[in-house]
N, C-alpha and C. Protein backbone atom coordinates (compact mmCIF):
# COMPACT_ATOMS: atom_id res chain seq x y z
N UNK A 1 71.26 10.00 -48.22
CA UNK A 1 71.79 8.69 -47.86
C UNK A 1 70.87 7.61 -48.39
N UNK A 2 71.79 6.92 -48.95
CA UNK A 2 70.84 5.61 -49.35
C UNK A 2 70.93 4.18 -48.51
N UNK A 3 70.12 3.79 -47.56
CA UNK A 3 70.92 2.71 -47.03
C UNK A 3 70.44 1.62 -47.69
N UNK A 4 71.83 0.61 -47.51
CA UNK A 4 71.58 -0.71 -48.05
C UNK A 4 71.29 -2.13 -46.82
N UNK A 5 69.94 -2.33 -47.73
CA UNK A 5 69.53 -3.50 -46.23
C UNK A 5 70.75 -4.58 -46.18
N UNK A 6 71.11 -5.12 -44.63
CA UNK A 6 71.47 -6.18 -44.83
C UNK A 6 71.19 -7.67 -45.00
N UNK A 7 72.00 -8.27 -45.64
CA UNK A 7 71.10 -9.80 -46.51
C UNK A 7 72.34 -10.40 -46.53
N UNK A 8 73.47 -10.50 -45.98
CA UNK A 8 74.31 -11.68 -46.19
C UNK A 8 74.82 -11.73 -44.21
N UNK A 9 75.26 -13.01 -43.83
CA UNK A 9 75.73 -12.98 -42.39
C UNK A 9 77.05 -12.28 -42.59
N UNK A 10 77.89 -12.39 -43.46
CA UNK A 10 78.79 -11.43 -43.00
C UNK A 10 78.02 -9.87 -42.30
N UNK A 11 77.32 -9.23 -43.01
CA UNK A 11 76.79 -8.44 -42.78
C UNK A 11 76.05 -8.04 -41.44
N UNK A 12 75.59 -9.23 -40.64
CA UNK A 12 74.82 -9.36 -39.61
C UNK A 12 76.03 -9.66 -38.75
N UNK A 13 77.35 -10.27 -38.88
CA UNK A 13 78.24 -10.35 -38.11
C UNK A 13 78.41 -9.27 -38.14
N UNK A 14 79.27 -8.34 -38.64
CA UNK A 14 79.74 -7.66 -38.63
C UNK A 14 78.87 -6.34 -37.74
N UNK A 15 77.19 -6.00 -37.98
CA UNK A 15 76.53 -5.40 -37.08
C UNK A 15 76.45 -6.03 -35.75
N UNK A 16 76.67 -7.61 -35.33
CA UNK A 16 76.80 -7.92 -34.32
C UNK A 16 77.47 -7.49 -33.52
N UNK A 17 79.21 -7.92 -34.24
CA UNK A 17 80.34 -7.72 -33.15
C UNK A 17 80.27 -6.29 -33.05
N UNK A 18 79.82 -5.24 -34.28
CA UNK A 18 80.23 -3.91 -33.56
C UNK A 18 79.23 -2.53 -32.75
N UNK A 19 77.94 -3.52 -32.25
CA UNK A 19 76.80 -3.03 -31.62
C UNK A 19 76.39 -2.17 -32.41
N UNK A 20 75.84 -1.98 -33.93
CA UNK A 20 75.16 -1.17 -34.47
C UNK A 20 73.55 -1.28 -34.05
N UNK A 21 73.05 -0.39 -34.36
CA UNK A 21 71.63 -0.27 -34.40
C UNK A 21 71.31 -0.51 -35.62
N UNK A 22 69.87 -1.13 -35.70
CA UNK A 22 69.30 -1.66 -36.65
C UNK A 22 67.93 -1.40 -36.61
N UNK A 23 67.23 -0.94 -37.69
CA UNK A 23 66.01 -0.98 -37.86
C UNK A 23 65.44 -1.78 -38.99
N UNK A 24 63.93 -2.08 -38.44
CA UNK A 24 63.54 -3.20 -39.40
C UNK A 24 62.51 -2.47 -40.17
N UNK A 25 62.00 -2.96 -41.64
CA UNK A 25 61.07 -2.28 -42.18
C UNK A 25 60.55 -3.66 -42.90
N UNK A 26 58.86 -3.67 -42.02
CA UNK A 26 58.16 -4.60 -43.17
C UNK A 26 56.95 -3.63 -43.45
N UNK A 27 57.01 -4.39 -45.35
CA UNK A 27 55.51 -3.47 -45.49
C UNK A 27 55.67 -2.04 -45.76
N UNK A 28 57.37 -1.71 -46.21
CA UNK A 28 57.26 -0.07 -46.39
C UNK A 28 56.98 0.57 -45.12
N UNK A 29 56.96 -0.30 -43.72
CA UNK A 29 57.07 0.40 -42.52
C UNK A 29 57.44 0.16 -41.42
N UNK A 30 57.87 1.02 -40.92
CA UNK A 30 58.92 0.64 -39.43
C UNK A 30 58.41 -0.22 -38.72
N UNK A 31 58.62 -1.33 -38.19
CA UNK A 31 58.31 -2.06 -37.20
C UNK A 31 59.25 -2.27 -36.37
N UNK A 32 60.28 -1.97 -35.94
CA UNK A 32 61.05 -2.29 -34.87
C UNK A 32 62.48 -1.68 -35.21
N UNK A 33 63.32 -1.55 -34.00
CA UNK A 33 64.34 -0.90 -34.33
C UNK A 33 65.35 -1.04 -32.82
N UNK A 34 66.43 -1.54 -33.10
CA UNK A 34 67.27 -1.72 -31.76
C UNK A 34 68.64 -2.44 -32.01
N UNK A 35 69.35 -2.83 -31.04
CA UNK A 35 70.82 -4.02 -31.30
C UNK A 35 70.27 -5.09 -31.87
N UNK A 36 70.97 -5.97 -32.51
CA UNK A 36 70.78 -7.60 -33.05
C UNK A 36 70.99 -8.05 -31.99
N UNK A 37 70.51 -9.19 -31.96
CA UNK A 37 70.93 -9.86 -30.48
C UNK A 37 71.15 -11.53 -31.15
N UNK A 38 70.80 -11.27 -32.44
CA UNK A 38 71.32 -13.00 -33.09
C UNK A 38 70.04 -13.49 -34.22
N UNK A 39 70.37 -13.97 -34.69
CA UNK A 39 69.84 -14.20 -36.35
C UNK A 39 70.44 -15.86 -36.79
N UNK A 40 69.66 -16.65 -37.83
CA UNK A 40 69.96 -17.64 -38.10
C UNK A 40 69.52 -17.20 -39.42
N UNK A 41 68.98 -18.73 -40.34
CA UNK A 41 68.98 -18.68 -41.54
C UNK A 41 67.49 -17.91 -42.32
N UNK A 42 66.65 -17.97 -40.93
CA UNK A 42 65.16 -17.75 -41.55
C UNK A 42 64.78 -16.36 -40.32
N UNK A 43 65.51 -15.65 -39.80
CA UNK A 43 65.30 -14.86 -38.95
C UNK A 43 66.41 -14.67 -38.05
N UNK A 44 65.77 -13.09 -37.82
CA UNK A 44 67.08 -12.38 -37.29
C UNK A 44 65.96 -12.00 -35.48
N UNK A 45 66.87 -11.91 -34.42
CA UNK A 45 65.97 -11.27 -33.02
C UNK A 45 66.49 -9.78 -33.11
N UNK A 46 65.49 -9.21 -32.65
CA UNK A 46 66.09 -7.84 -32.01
C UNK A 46 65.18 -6.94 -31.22
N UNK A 47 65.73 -7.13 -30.04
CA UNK A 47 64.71 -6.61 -28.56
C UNK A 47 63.88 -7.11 -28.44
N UNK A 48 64.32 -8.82 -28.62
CA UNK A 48 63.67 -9.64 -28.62
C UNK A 48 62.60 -10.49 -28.89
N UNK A 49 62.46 -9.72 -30.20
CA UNK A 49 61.40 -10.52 -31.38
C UNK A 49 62.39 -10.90 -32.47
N UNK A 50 61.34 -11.53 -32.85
CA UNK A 50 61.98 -12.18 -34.08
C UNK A 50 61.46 -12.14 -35.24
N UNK A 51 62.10 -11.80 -36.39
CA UNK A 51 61.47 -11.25 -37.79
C UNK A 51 62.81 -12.10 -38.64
N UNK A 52 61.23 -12.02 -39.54
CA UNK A 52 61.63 -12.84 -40.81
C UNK A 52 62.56 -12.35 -41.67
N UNK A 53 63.81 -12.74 -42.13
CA UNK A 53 64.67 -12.47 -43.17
C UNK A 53 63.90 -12.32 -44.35
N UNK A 54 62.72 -12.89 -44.86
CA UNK A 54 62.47 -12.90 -46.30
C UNK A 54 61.27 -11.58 -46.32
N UNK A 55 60.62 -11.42 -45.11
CA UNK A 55 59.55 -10.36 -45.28
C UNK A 55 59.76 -9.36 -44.84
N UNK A 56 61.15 -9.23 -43.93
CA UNK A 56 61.25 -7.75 -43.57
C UNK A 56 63.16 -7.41 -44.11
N UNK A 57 63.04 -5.66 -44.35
CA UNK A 57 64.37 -5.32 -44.75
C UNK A 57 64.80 -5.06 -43.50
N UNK A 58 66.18 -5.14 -43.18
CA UNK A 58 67.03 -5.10 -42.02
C UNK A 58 68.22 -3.98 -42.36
N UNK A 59 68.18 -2.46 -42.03
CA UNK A 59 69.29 -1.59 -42.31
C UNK A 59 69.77 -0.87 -40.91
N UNK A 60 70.90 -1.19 -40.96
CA UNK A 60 72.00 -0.44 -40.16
C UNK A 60 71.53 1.22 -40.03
N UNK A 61 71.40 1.69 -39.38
CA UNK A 61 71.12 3.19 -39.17
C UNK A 61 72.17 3.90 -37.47
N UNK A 62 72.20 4.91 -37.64
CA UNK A 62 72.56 5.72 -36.42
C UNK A 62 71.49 5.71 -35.53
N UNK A 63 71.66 5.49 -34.35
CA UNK A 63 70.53 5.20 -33.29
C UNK A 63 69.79 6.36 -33.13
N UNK A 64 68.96 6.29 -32.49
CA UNK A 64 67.87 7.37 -32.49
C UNK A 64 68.65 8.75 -31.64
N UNK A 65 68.24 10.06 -31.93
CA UNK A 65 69.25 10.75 -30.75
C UNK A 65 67.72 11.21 -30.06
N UNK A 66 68.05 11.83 -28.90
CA UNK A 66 67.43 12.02 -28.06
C UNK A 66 68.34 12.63 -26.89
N UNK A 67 67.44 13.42 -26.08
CA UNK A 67 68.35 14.17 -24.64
C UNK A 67 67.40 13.54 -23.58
N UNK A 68 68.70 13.09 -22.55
CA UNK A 68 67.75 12.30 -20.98
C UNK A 68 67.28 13.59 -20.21
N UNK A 69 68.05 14.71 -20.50
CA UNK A 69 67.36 15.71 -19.46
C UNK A 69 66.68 16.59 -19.80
């Protein structure tokens, strides 16, 4: 799989309205990973930080799996 970061608001709408998970990568490395919760022109939030559109990549992924019991 190759994912493609997202970089246009359609794109960030579209992960909005349909609760994708998102992980962020600055630096060639994970820094954060969760729902969008809202983005403007110079930054996107998610779990409540906020990262830069121009220094970090933003890709849609399948959420983490994991078992609660």
């Amino acid at each position: 799989m190759h994912p493609n970061p997202l970089r246009f608001d359609a794109d960030f709408d579209n992960v909005l309205f349909f609760g994708q998970y998102v992980v962020v990568v600055t630096d060639d490395k994970f820094t954060a990973g969760g729902l969008l919760e809202g983005y403007d022109d110079k930054h996107v939030w998610i779990r409540g930080k906020r990262h830069s559109r121009t220094s970090s990549s933003f890709i849609q992924m399948p959420p983490p799996d994991f078992d609660f019991f």
